[in-house]
PDB file of N, CA and C in Angstrom:
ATOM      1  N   UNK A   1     -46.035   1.808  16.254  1.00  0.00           N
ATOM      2  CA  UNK A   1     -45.036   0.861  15.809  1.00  0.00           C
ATOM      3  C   UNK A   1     -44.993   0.761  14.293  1.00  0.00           C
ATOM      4  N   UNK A   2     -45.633   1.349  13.471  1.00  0.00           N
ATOM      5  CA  UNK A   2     -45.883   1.309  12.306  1.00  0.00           C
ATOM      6  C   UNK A   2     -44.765   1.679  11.804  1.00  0.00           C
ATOM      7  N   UNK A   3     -44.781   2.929  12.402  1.00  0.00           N
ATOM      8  CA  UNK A   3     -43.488   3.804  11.429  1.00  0.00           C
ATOM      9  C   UNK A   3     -42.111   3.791  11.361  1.00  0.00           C
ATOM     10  N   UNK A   4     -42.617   2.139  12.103  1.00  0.00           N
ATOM     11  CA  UNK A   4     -40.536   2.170  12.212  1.00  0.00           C
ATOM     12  C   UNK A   4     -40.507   0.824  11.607  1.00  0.00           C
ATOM     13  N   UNK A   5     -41.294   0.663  10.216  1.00  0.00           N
ATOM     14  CA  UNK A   5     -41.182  -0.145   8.978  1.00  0.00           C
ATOM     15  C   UNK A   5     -39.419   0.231   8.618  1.00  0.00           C
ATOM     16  N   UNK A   6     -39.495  -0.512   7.320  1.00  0.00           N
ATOM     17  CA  UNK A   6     -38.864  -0.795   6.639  1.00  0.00           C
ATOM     18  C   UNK A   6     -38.380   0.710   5.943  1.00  0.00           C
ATOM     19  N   UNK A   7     -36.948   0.902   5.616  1.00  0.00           N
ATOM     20  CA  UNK A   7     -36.468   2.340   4.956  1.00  0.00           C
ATOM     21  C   UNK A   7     -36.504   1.823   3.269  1.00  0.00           C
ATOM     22  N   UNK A   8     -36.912   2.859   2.363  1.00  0.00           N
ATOM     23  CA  UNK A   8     -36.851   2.282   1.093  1.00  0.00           C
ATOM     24  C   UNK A   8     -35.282   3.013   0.658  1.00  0.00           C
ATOM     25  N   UNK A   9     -34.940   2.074  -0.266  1.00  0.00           N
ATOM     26  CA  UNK A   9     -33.621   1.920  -0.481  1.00  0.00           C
ATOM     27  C   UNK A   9     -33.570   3.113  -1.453  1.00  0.00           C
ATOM     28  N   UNK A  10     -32.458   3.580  -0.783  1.00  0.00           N
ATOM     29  CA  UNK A  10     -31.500   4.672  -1.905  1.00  0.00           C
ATOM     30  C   UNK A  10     -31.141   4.729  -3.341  1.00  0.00           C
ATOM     31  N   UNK A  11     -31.848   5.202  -4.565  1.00  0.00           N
ATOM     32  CA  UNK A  11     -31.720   4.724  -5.619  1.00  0.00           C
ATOM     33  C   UNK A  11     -29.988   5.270  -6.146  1.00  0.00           C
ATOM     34  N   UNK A  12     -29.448   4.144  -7.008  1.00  0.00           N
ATOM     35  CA  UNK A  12     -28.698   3.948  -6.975  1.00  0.00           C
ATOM     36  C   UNK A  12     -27.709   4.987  -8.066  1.00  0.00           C
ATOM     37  N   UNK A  13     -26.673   5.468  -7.636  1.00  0.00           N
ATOM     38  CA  UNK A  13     -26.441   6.654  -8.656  1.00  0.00           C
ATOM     39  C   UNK A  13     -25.828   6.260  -9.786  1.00  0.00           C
ATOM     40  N   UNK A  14     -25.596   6.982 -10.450  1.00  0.00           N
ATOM     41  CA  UNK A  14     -25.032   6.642 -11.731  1.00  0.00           C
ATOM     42  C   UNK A  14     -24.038   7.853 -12.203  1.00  0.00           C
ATOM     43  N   UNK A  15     -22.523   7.370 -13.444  1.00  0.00           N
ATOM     44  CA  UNK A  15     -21.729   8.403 -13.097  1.00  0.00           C
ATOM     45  C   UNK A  15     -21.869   8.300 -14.833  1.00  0.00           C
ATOM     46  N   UNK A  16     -21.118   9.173 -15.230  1.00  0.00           N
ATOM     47  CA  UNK A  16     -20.695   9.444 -16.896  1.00  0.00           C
ATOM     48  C   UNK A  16     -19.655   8.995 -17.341  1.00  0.00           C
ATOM     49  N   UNK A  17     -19.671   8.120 -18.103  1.00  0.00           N
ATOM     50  CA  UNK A  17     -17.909   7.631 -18.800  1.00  0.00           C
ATOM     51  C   UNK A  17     -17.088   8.293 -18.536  1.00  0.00           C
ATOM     52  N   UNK A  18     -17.200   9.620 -18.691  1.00  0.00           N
ATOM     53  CA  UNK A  18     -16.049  10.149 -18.572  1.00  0.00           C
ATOM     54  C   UNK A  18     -15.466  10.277 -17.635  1.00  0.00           C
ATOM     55  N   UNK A  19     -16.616  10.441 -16.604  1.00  0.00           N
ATOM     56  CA  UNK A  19     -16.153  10.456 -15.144  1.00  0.00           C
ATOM     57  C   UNK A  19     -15.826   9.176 -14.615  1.00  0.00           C
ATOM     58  N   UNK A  20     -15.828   7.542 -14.868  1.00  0.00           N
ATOM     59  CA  UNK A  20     -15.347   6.473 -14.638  1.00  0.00           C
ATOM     60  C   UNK A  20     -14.109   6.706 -15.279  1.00  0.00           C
ATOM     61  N   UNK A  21     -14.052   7.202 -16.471  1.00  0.00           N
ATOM     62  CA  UNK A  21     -12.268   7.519 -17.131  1.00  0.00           C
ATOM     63  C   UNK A  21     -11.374   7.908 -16.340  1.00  0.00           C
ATOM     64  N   UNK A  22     -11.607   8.842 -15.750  1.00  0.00           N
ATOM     65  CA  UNK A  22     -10.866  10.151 -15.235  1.00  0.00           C
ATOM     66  C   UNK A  22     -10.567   9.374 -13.662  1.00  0.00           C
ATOM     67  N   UNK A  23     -11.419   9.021 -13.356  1.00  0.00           N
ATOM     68  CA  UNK A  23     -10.916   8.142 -12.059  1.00  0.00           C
ATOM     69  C   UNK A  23     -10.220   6.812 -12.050  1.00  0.00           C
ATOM     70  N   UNK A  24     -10.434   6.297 -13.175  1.00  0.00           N
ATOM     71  CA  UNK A  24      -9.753   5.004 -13.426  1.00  0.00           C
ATOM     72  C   UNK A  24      -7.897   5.129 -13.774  1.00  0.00           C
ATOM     73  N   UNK A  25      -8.145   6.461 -14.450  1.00  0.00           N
ATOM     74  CA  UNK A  25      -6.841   7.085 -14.823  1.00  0.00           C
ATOM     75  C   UNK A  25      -5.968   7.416 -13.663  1.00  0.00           C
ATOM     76  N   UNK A  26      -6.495   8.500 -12.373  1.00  0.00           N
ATOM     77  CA  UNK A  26      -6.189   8.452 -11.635  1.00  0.00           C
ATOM     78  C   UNK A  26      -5.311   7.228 -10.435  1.00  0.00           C
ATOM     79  N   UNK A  27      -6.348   6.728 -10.428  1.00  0.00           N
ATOM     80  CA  UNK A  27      -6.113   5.166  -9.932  1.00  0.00           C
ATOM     81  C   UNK A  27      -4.930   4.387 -10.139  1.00  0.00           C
ATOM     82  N   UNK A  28      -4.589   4.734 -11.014  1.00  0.00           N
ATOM     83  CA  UNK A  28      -3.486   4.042 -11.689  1.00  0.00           C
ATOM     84  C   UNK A  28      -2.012   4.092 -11.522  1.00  0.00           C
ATOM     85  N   UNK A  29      -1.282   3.521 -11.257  1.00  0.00           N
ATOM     86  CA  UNK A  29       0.195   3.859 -10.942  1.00  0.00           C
ATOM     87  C   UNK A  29       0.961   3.507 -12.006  1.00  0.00           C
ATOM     88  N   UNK A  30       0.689   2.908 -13.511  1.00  0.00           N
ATOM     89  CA  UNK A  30       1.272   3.344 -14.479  1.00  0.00           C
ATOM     90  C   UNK A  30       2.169   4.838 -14.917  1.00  0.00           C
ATOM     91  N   UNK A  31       1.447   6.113 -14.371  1.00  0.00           N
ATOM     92  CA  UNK A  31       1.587   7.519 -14.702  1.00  0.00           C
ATOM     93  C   UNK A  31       2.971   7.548 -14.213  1.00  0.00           C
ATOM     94  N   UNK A  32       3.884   7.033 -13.539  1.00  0.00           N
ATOM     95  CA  UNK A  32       5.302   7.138 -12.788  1.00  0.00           C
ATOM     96  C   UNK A  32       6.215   7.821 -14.175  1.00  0.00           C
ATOM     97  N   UNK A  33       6.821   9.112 -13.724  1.00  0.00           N
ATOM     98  CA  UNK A  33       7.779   9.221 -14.619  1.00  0.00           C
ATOM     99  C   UNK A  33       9.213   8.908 -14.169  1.00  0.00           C
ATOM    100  N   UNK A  34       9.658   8.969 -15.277  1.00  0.00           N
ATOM    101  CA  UNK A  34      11.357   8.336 -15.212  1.00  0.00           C
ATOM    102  C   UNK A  34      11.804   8.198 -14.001  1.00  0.00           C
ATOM    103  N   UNK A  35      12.046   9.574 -13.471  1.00  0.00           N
ATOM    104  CA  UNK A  35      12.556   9.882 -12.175  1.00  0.00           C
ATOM    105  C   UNK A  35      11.857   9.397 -10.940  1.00  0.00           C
ATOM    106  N   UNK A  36      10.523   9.325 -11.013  1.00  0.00           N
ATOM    107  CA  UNK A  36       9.730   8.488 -10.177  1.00  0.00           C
ATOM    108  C   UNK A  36       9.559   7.046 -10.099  1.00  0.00           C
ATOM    109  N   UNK A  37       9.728   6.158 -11.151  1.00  0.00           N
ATOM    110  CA  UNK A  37      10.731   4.652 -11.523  1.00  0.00           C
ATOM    111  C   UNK A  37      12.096   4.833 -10.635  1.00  0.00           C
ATOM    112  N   UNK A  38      12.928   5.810 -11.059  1.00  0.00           N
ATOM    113  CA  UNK A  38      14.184   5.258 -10.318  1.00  0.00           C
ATOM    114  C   UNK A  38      14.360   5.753  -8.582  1.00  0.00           C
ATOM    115  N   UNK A  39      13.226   6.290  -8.562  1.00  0.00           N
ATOM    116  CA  UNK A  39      13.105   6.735  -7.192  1.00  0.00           C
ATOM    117  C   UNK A  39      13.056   5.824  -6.593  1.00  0.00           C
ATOM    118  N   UNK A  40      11.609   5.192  -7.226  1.00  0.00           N
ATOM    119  CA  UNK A  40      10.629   3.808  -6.532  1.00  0.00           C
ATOM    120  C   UNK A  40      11.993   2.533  -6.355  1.00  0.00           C
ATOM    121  N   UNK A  41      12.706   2.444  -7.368  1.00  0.00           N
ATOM    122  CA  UNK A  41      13.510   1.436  -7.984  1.00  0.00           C
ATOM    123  C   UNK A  41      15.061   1.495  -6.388  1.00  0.00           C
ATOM    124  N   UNK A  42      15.566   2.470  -6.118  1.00  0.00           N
ATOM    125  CA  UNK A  42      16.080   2.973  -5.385  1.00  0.00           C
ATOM    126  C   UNK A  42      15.933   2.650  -3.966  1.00  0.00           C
ATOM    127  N   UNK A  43      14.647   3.417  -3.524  1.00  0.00           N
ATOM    128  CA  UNK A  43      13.678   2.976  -2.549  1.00  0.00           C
ATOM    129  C   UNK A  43      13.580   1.213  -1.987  1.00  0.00           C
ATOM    130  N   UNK A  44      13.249   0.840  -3.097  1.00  0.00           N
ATOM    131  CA  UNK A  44      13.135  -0.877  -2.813  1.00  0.00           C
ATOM    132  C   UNK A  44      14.940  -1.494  -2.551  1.00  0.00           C
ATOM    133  N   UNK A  45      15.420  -0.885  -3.524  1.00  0.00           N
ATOM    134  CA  UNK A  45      16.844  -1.538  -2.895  1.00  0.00           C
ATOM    135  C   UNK A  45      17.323  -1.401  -1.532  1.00  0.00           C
ATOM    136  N   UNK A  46      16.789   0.071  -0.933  1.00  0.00           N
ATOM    137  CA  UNK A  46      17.339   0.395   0.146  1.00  0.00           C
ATOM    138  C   UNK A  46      16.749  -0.269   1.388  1.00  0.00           C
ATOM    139  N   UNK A  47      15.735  -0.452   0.684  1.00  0.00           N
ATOM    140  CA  UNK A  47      14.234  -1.503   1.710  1.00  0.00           C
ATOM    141  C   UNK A  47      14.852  -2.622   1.976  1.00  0.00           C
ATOM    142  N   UNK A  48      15.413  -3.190   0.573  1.00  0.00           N
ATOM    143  CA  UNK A  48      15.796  -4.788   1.233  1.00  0.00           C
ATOM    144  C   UNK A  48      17.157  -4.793   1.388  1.00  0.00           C
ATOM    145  N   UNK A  49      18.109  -3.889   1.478  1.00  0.00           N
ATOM    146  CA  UNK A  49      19.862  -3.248   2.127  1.00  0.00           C
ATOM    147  C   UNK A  49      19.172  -3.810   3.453  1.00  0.00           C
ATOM    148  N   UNK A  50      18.363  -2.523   4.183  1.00  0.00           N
ATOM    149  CA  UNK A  50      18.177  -2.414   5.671  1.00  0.00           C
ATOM    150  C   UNK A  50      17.536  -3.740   6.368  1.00  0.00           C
ATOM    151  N   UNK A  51      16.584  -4.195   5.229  1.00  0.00           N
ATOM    152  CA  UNK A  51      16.373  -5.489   6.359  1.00  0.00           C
ATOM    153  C   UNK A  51      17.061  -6.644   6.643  1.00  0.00           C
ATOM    154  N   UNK A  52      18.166  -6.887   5.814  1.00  0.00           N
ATOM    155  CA  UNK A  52      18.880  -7.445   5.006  1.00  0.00           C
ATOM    156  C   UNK A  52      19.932  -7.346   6.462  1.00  0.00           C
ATOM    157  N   UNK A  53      19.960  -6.110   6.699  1.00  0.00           N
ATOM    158  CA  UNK A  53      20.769  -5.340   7.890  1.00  0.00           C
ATOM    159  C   UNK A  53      20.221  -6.204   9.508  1.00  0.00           C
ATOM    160  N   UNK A  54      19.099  -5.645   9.393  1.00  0.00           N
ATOM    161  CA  UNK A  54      18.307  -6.238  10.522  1.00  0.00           C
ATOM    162  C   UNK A  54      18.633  -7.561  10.779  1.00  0.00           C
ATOM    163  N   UNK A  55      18.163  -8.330   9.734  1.00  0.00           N
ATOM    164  CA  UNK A  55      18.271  -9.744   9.890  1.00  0.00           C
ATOM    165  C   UNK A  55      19.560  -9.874  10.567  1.00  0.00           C
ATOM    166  N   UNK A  56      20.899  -9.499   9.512  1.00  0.00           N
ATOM    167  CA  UNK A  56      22.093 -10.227  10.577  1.00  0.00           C
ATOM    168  C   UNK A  56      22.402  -9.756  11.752  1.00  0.00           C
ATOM    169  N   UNK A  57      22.032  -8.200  12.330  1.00  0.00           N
ATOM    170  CA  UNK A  57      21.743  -7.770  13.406  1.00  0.00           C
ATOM    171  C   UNK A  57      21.039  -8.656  14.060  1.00  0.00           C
ATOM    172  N   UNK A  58      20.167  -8.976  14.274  1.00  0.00           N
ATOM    173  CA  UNK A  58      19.173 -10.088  15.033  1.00  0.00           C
ATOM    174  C   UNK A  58      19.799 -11.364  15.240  1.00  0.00           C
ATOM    175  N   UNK A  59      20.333 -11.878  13.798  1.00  0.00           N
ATOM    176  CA  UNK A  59      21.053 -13.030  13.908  1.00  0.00           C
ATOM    177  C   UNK A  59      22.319 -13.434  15.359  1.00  0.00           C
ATOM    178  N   UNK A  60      23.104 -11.577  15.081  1.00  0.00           N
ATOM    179  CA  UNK A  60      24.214 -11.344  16.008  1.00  0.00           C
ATOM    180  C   UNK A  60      24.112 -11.274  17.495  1.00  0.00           C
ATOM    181  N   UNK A  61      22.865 -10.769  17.768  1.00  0.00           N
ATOM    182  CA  UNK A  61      22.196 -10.482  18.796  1.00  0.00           C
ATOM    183  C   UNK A  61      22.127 -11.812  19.650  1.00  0.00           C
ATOM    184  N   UNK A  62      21.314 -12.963  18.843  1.00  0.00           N
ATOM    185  CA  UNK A  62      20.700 -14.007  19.553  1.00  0.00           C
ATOM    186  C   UNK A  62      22.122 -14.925  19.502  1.00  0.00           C
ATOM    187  N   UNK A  63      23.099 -14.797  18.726  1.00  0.00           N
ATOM    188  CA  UNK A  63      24.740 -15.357  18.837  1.00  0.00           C
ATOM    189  C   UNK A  63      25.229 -15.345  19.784  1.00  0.00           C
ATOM    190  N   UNK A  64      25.196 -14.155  19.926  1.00  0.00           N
ATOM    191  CA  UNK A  64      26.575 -13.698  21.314  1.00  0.00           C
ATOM    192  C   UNK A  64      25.387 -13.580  22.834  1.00  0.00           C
ATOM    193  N   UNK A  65      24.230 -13.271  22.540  1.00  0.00           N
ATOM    194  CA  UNK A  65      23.270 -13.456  23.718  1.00  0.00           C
ATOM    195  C   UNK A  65      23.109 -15.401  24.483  1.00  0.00           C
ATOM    196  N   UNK A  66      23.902 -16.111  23.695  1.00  0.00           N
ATOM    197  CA  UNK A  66      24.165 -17.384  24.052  1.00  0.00           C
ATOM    198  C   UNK A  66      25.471 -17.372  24.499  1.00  0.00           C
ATOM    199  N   UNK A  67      26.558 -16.796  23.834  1.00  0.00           N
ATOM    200  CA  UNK A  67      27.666 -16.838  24.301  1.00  0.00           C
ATOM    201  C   UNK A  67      27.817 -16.265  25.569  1.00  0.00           C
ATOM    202  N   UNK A  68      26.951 -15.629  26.445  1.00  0.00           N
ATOM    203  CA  UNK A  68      27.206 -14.920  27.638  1.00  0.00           C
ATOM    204  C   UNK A  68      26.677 -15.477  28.442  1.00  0.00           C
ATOM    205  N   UNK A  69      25.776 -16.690  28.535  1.00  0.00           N
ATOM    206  CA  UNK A  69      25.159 -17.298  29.612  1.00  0.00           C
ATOM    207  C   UNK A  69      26.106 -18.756  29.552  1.00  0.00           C
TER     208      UNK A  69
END
């Protein structure tokens, strides 16, 4: 029963500035160029067009789903 002590802990690693740089850089969604702004920019309009859509779809739905009973 001894040997199923305690595990000694994993010493802990350590990275190089540069290598925290380079990933921090990564990380980042600043890097967007132009065309990738008006993509993103685009994208979101069309996001809230369609739900925008949905909603009065749903709205229409539960309308006339009263009008038939």
């Amino acid at each position: 029963m001894e040997s199923m002590g305690k595990k000694k802990p994993r010493p802990r690693r350590s990275f190089t500035p540069e290598f925290k740089a380079e990933i921090v850089e990564l990380c980042q969604w600043d890097g967007l160029t132009s065309g990738e702004r008006e993509e993103l920019a685009a994208s979101r309009r069309e996001n809230r067009r369609l739900r925008e859509d949905v909603e009065i779809l749903r709205r229409a739905t539960s309308f006339f789903a009263k009008e038939t009973r």
